[in-house]
PDB file of N, CA and C in Angstrom:
ATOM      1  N   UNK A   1      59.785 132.760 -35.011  1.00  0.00           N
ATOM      2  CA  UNK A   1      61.025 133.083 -35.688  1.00  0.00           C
ATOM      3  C   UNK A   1      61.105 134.583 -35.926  1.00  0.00           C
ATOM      4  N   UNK A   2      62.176 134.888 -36.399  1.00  0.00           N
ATOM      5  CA  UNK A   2      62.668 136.723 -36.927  1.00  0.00           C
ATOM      6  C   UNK A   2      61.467 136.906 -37.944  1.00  0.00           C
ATOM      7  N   UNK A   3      61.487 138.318 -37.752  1.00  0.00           N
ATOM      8  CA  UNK A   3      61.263 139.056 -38.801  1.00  0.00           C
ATOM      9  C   UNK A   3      62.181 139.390 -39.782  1.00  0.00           C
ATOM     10  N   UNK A   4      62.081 138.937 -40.709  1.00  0.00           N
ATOM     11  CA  UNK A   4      63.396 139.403 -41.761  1.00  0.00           C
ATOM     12  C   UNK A   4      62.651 140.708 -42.900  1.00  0.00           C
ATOM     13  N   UNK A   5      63.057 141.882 -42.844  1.00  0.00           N
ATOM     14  CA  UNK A   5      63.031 143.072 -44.198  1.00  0.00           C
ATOM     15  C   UNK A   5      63.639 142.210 -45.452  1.00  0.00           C
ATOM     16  N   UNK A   6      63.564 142.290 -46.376  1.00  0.00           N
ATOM     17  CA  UNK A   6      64.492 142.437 -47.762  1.00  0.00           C
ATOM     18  C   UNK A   6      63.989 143.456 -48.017  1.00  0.00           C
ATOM     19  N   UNK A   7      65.356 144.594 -47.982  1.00  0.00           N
ATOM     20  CA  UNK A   7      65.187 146.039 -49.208  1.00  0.00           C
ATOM     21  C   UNK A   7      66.159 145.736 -50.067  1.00  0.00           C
ATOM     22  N   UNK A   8      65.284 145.411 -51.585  1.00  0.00           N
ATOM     23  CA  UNK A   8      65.695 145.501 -53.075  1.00  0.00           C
ATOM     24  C   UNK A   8      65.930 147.057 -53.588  1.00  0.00           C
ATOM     25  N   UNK A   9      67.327 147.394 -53.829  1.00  0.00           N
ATOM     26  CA  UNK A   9      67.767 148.909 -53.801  1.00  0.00           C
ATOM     27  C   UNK A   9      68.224 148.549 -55.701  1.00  0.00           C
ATOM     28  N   UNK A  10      68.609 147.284 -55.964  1.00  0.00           N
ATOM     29  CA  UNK A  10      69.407 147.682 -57.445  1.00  0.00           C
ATOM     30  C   UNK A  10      68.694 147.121 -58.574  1.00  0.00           C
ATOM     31  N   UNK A  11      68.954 148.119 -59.381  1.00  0.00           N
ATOM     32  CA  UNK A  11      68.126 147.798 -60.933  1.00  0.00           C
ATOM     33  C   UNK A  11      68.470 146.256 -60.905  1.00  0.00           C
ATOM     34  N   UNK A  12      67.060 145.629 -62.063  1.00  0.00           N
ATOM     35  CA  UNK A  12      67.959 144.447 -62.118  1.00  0.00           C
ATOM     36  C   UNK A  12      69.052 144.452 -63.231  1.00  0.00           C
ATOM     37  N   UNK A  13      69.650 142.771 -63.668  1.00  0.00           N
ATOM     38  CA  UNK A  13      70.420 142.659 -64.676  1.00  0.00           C
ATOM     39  C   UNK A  13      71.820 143.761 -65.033  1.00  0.00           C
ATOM     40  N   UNK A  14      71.818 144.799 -63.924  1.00  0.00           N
ATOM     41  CA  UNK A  14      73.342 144.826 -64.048  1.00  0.00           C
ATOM     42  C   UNK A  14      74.026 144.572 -63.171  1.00  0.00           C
ATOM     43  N   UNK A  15      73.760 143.751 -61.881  1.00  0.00           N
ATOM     44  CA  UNK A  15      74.673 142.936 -61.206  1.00  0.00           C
ATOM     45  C   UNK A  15      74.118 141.862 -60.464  1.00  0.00           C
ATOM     46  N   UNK A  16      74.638 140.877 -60.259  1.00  0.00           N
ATOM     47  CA  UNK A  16      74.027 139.688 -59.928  1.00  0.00           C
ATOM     48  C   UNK A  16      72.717 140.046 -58.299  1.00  0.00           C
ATOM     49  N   UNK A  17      73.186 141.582 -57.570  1.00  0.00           N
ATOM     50  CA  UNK A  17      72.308 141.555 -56.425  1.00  0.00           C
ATOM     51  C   UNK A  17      71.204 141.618 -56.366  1.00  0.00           C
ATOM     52  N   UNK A  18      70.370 142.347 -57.840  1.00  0.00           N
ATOM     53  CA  UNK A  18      69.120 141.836 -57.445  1.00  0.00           C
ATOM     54  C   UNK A  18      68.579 140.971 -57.340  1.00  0.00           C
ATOM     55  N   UNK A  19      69.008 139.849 -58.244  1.00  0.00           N
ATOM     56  CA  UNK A  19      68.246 138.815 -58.173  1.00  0.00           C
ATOM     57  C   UNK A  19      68.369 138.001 -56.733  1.00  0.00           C
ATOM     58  N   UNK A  20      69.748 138.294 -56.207  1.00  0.00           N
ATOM     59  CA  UNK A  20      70.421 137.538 -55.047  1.00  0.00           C
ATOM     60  C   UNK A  20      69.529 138.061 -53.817  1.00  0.00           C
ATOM     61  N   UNK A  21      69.189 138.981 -54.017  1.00  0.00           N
ATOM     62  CA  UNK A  21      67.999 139.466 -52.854  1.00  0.00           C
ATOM     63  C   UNK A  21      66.358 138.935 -53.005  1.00  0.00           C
ATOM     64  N   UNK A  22      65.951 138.649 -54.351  1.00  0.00           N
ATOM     65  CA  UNK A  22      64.988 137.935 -53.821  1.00  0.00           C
ATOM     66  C   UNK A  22      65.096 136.492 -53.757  1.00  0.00           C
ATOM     67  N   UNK A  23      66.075 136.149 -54.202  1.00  0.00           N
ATOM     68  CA  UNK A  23      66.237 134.549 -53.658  1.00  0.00           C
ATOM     69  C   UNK A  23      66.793 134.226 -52.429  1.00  0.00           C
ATOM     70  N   UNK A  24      67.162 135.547 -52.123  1.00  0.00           N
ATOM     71  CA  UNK A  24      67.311 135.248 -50.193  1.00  0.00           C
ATOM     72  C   UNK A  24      66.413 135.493 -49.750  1.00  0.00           C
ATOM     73  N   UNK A  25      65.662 136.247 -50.090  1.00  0.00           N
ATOM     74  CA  UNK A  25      64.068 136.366 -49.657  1.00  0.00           C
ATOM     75  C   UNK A  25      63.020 134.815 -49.681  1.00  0.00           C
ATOM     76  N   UNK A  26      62.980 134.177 -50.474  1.00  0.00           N
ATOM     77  CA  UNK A  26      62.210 133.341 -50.581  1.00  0.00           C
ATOM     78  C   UNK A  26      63.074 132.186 -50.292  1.00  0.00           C
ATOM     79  N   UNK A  27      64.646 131.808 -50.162  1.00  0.00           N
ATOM     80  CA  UNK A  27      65.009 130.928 -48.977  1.00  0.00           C
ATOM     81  C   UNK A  27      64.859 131.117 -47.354  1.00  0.00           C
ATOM     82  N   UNK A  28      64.630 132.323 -46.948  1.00  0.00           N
ATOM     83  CA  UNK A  28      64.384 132.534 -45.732  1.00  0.00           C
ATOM     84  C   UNK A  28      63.446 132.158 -44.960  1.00  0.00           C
ATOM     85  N   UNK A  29      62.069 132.022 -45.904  1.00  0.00           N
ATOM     86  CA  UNK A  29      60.705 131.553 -45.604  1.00  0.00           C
ATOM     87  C   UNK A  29      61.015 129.905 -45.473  1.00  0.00           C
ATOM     88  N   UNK A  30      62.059 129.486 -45.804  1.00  0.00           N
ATOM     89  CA  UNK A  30      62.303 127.760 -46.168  1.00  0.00           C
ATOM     90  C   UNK A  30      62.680 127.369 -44.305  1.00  0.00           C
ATOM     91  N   UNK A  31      62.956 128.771 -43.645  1.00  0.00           N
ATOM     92  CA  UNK A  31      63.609 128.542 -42.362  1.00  0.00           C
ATOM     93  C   UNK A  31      62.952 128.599 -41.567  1.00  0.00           C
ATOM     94  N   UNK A  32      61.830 129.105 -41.753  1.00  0.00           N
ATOM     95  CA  UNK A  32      60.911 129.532 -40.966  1.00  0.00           C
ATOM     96  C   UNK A  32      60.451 131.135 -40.561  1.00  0.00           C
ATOM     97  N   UNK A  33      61.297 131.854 -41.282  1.00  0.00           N
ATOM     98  CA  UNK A  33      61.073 133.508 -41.099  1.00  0.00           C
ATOM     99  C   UNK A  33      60.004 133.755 -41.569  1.00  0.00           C
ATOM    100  N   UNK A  34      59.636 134.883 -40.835  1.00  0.00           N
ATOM    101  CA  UNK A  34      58.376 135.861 -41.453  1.00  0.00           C
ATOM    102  C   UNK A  34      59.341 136.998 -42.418  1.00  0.00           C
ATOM    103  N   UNK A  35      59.347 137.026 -43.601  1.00  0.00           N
ATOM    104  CA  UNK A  35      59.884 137.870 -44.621  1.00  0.00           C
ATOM    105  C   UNK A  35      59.074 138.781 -45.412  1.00  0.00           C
ATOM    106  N   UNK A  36      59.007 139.886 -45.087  1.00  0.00           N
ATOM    107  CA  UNK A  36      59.019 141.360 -45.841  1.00  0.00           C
ATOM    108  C   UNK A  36      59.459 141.441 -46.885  1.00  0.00           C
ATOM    109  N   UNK A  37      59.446 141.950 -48.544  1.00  0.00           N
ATOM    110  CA  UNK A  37      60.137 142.744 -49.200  1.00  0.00           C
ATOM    111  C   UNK A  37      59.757 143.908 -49.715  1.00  0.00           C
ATOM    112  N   UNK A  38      60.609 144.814 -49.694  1.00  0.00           N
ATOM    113  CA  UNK A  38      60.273 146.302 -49.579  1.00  0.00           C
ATOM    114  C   UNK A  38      61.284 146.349 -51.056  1.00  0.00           C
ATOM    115  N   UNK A  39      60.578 147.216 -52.159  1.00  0.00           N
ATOM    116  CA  UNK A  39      61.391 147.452 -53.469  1.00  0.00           C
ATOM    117  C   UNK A  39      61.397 148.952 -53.602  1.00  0.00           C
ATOM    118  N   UNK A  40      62.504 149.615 -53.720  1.00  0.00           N
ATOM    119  CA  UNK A  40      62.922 151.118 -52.935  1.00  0.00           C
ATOM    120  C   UNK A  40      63.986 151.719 -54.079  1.00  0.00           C
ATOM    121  N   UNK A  41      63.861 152.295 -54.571  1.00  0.00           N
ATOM    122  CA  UNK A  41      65.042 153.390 -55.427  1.00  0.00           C
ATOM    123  C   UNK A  41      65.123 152.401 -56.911  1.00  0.00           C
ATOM    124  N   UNK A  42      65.893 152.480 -57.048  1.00  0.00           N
ATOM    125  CA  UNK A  42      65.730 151.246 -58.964  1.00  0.00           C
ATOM    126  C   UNK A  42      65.485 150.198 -58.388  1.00  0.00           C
ATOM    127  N   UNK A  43      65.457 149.504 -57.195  1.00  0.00           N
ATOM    128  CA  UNK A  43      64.975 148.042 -57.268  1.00  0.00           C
ATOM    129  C   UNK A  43      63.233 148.350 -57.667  1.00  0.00           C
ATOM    130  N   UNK A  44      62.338 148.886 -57.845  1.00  0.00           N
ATOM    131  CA  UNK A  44      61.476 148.726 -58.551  1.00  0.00           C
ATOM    132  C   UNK A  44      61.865 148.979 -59.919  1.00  0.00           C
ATOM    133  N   UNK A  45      62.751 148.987 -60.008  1.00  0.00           N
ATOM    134  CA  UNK A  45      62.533 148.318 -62.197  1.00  0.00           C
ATOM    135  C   UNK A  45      62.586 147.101 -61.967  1.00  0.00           C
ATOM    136  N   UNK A  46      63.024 146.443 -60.872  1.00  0.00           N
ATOM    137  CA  UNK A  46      62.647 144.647 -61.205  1.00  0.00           C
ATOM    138  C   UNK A  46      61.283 144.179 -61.687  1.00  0.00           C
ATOM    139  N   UNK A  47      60.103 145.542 -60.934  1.00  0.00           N
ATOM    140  CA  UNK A  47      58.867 144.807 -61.184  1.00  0.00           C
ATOM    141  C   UNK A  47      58.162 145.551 -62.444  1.00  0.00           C
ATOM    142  N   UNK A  48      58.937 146.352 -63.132  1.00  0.00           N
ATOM    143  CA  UNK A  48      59.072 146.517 -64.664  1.00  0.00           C
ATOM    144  C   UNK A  48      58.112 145.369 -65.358  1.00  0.00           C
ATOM    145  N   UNK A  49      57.006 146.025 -66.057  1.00  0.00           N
ATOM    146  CA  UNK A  49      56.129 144.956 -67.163  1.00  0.00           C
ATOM    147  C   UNK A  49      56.891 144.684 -68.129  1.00  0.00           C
ATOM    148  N   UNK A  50      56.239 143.107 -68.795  1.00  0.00           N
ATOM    149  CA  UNK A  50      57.123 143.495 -69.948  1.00  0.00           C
ATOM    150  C   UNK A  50      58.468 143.151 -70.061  1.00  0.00           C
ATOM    151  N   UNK A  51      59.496 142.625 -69.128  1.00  0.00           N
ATOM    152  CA  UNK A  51      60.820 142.586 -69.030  1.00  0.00           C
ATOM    153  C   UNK A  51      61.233 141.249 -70.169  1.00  0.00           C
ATOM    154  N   UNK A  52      62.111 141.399 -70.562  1.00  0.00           N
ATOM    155  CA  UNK A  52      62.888 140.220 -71.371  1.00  0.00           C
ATOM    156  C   UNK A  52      64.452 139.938 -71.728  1.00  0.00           C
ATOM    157  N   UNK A  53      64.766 139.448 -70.547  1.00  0.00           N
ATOM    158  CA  UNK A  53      65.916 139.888 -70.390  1.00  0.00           C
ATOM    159  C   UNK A  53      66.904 138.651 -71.613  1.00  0.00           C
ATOM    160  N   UNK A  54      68.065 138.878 -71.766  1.00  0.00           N
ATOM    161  CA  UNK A  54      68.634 137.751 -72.371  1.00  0.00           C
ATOM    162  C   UNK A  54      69.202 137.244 -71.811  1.00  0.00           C
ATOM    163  N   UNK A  55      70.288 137.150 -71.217  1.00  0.00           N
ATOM    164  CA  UNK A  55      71.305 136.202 -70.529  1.00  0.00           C
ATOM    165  C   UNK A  55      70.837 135.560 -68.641  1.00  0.00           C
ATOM    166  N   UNK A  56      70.274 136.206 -68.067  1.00  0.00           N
ATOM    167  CA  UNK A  56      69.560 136.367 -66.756  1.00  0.00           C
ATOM    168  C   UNK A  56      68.324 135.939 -66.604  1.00  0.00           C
ATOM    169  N   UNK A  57      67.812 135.294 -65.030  1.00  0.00           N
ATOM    170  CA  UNK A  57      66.567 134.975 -64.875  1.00  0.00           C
ATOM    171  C   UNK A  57      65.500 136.423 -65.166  1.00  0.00           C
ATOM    172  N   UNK A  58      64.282 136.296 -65.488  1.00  0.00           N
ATOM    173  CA  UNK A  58      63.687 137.224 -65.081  1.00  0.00           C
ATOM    174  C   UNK A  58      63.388 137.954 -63.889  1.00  0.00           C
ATOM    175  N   UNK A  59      63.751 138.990 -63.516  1.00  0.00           N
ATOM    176  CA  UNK A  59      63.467 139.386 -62.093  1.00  0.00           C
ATOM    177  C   UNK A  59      61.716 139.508 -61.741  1.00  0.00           C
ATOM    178  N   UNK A  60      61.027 139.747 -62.754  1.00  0.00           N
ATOM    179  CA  UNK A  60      59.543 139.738 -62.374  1.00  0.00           C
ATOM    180  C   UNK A  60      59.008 138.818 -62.255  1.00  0.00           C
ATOM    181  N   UNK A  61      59.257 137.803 -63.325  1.00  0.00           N
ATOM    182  CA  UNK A  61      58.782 136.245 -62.731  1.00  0.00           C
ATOM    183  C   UNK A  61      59.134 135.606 -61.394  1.00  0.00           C
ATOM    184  N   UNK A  62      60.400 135.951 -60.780  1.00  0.00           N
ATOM    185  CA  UNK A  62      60.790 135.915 -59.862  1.00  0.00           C
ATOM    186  C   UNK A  62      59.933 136.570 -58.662  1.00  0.00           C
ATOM    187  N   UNK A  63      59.659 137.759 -58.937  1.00  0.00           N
ATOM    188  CA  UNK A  63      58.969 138.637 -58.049  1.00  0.00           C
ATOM    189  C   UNK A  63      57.247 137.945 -57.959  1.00  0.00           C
ATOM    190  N   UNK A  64      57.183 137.397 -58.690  1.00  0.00           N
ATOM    191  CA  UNK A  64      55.700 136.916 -58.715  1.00  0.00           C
ATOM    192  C   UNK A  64      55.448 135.842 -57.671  1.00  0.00           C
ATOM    193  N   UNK A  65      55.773 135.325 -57.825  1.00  0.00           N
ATOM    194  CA  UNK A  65      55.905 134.025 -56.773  1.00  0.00           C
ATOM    195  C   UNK A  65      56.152 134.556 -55.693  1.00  0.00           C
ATOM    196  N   UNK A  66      57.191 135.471 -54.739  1.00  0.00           N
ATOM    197  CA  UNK A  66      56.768 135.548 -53.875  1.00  0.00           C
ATOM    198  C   UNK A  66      55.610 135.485 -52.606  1.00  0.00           C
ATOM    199  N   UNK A  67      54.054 135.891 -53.465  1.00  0.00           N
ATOM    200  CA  UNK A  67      53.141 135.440 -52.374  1.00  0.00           C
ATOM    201  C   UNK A  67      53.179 134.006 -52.089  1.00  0.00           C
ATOM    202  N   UNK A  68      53.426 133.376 -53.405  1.00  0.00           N
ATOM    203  CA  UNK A  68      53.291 131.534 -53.058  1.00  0.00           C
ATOM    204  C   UNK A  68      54.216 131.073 -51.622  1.00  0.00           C
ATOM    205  N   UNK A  69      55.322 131.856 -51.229  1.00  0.00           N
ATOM    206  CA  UNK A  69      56.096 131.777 -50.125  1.00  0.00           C
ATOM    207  C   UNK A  69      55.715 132.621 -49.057  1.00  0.00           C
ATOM    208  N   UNK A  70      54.672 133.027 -48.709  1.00  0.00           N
ATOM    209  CA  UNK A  70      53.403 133.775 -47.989  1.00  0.00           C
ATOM    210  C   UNK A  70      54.596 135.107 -47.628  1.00  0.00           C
ATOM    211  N   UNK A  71      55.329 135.386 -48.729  1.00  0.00           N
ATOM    212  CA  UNK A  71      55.700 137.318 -48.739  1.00  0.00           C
ATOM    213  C   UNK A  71      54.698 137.981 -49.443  1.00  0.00           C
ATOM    214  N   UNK A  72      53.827 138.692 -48.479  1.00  0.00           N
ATOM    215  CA  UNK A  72      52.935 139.654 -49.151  1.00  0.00           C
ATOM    216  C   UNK A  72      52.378 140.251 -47.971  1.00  0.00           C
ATOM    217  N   UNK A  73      51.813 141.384 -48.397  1.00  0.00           N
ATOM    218  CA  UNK A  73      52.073 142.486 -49.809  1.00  0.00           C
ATOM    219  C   UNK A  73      53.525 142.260 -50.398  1.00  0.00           C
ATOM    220  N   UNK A  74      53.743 142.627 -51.387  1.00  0.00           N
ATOM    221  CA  UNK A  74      54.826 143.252 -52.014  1.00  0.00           C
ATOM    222  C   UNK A  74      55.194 144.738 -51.829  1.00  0.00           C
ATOM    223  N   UNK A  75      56.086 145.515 -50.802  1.00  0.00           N
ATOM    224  CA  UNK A  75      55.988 146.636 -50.505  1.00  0.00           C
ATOM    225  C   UNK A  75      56.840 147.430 -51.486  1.00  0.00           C
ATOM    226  N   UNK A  76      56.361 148.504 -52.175  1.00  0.00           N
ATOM    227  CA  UNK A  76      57.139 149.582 -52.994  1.00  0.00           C
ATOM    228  C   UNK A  76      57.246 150.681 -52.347  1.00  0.00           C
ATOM    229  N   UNK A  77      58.145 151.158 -52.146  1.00  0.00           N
ATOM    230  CA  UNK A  77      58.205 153.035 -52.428  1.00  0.00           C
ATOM    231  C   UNK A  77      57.517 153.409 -52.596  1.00  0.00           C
ATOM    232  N   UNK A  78      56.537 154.197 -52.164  1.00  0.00           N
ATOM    233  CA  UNK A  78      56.132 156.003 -52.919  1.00  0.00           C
ATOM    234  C   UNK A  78      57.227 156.581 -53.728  1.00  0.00           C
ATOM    235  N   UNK A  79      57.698 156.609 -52.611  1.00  0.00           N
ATOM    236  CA  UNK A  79      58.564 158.294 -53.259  1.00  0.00           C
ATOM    237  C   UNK A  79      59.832 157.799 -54.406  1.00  0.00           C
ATOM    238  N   UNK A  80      59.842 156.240 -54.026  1.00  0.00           N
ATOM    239  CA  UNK A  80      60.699 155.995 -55.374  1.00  0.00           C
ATOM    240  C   UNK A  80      60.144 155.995 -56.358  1.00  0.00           C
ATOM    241  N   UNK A  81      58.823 155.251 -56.600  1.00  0.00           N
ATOM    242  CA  UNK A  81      57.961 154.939 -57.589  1.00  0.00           C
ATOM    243  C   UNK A  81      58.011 156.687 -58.381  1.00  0.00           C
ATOM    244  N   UNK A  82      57.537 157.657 -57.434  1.00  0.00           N
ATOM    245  CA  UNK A  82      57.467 158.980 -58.188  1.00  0.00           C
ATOM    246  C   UNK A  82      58.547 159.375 -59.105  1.00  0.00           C
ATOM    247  N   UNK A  83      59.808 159.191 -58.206  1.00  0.00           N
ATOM    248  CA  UNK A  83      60.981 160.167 -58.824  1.00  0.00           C
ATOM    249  C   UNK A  83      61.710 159.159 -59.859  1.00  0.00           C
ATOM    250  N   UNK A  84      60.833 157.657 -59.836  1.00  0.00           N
ATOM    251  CA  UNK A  84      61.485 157.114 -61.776  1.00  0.00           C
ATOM    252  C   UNK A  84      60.455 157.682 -61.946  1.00  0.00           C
ATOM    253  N   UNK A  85      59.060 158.267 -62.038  1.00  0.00           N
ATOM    254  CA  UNK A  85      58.287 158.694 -62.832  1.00  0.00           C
ATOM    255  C   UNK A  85      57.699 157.293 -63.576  1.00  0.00           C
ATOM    256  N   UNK A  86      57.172 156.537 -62.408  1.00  0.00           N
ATOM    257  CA  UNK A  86      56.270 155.308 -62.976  1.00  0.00           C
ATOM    258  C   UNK A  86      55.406 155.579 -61.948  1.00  0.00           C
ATOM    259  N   UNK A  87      54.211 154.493 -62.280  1.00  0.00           N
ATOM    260  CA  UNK A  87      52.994 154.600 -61.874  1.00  0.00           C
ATOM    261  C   UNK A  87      52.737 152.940 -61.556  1.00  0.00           C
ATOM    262  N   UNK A  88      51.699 152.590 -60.569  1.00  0.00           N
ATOM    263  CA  UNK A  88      51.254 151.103 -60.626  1.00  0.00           C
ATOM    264  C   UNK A  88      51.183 150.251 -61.278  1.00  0.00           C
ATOM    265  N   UNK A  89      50.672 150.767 -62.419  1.00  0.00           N
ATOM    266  CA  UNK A  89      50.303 150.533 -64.106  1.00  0.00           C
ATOM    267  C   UNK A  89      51.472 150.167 -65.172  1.00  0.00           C
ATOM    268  N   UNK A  90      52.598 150.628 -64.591  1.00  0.00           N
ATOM    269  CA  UNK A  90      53.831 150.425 -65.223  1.00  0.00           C
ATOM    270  C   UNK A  90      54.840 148.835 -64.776  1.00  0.00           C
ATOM    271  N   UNK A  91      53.883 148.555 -63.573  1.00  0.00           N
ATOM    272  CA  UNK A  91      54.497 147.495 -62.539  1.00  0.00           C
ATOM    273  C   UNK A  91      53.515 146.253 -63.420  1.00  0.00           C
ATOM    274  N   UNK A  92      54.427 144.840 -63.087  1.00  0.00           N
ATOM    275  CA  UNK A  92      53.921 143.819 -63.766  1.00  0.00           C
ATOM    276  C   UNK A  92      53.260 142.880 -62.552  1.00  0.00           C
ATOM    277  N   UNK A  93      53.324 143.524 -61.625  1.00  0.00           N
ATOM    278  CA  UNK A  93      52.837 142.937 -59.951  1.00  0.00           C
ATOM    279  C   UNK A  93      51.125 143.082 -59.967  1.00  0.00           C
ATOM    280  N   UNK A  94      50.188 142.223 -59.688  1.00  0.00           N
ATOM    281  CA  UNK A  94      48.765 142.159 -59.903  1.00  0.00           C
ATOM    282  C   UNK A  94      48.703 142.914 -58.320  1.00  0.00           C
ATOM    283  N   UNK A  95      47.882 144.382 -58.310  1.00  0.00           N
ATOM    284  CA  UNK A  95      47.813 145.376 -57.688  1.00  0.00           C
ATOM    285  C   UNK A  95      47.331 144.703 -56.425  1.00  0.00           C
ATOM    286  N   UNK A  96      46.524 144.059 -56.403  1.00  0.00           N
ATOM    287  CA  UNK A  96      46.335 143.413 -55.227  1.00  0.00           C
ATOM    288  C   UNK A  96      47.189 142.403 -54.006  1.00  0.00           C
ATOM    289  N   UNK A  97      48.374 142.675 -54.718  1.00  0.00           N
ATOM    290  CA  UNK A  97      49.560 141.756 -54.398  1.00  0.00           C
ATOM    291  C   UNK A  97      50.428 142.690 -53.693  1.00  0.00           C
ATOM    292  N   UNK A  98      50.432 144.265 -54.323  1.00  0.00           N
ATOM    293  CA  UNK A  98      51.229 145.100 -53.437  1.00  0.00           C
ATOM    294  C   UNK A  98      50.600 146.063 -52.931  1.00  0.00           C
ATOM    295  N   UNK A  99      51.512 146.565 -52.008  1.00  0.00           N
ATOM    296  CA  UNK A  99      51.486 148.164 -51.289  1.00  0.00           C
ATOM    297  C   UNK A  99      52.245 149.362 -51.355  1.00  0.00           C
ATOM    298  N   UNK A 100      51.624 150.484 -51.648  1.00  0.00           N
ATOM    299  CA  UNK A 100      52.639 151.524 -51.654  1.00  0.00           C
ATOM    300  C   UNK A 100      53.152 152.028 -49.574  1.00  0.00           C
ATOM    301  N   UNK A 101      54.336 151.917 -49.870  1.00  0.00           N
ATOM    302  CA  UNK A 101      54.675 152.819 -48.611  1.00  0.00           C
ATOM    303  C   UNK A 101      54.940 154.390 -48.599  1.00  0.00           C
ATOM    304  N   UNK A 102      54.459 154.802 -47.691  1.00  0.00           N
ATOM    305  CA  UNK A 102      54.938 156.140 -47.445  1.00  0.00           C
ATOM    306  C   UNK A 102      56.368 156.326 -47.016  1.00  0.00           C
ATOM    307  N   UNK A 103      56.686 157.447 -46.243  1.00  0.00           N
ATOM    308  CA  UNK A 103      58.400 157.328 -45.679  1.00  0.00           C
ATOM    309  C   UNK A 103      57.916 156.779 -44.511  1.00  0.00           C
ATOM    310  N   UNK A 104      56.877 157.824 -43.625  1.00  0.00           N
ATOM    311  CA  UNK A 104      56.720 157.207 -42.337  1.00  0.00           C
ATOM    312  C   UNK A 104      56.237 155.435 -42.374  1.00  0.00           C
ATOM    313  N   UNK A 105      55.583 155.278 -43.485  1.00  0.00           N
ATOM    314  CA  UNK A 105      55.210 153.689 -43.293  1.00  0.00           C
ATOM    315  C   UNK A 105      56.350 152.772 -43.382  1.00  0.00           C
ATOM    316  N   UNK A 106      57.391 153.572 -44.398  1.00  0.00           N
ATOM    317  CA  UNK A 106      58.537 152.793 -44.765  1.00  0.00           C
ATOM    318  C   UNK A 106      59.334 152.629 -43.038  1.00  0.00           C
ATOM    319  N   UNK A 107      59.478 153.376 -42.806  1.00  0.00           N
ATOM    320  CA  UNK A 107      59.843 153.293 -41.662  1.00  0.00           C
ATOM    321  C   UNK A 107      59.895 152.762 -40.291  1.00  0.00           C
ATOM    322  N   UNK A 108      58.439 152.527 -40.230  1.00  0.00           N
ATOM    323  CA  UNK A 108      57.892 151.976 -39.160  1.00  0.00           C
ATOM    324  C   UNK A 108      57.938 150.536 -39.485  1.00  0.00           C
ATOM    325  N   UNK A 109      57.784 149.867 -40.709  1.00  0.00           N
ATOM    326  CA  UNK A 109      58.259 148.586 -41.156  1.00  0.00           C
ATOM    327  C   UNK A 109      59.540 148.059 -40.687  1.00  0.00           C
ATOM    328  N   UNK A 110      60.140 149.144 -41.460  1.00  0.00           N
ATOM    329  CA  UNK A 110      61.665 148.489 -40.913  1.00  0.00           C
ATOM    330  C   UNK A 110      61.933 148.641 -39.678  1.00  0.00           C
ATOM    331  N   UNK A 111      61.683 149.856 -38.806  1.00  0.00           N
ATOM    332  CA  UNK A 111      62.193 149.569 -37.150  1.00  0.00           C
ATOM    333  C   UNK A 111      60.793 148.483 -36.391  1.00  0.00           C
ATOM    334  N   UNK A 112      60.124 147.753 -37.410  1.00  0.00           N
ATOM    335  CA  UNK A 112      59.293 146.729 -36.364  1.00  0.00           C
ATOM    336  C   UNK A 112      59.910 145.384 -37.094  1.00  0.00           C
ATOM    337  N   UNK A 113      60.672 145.607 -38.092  1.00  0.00           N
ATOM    338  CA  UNK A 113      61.826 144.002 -38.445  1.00  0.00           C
ATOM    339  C   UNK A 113      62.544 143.676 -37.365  1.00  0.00           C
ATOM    340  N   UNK A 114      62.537 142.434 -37.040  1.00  0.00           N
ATOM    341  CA  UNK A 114      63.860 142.228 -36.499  1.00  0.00           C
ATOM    342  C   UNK A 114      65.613 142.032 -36.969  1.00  0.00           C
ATOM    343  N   UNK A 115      65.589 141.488 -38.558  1.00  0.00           N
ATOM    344  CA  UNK A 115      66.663 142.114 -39.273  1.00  0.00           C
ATOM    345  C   UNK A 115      66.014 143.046 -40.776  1.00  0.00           C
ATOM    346  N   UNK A 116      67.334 143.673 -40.838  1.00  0.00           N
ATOM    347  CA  UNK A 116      67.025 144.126 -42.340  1.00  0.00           C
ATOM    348  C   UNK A 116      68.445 143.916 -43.357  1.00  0.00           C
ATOM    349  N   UNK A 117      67.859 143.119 -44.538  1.00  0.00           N
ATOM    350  CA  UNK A 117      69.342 142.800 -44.825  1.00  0.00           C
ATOM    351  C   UNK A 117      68.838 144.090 -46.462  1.00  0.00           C
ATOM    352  N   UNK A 118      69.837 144.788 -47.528  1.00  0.00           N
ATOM    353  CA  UNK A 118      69.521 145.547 -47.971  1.00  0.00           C
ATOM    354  C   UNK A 118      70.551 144.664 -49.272  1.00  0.00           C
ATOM    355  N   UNK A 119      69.852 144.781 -50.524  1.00  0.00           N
ATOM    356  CA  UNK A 119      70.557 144.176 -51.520  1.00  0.00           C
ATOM    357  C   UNK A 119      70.543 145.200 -52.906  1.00  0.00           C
TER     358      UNK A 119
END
């Protein structure tokens, strides 16, 4: 089957897309895809420690489970992670679960997907 990317681009909890991106992420695996997710610009505040949201699912509990749907690593940004000015340590993701990308790594990921859908 495809390679499917998910790039998570939006904070969560102020519009329904983040969450809508990782639950297309983890229906995709239901199809038989090999699925990627790459968390890039505020979509890493989804994996924000600590979150408690009120009205909305949690996006990190959400994000956790992903390996159970054999998405893993969990791919982050570098260079996003830097410029919010967070660190690994700030992420609620058990380190062994993700990867930092570089640009060139970011890159080479996505032109070896066969789609990339961006949420």
């Amino acid at each position: 089957m495809a390679t499917i990317t998910v790039l998570l681009t939006q904070a969560p909890y102020a519009s329904q897309q983040a969450a809508d991106g990782i639950e297309f992420a983890l229906a995709s695996t239901n199809y038989g895809h090999e699925c990627q997710v790459v968390f890039s610009g505020k979509g890493i505040l989804q994996l924000l420690a600590n979150q408690q949201p009120a009205l909305r699912k949690n996006q990190l509990k959400q994000a956790r489970v992903l390996p159970f749907y054999d998405i893993e690593p969990v791919y982050v940004c570098q260079a996003s992670l830097t410029a919010l000015q967070l660190t690994v340590a700030d992420l609620g993701i058990d380190e062994d679960d993700l990867e930092l990308l570089d640009a060139s790594a970011l890159r080479q990921l996505l032109t070896q997907s066969d789609h990339t859908v961006t949420f």
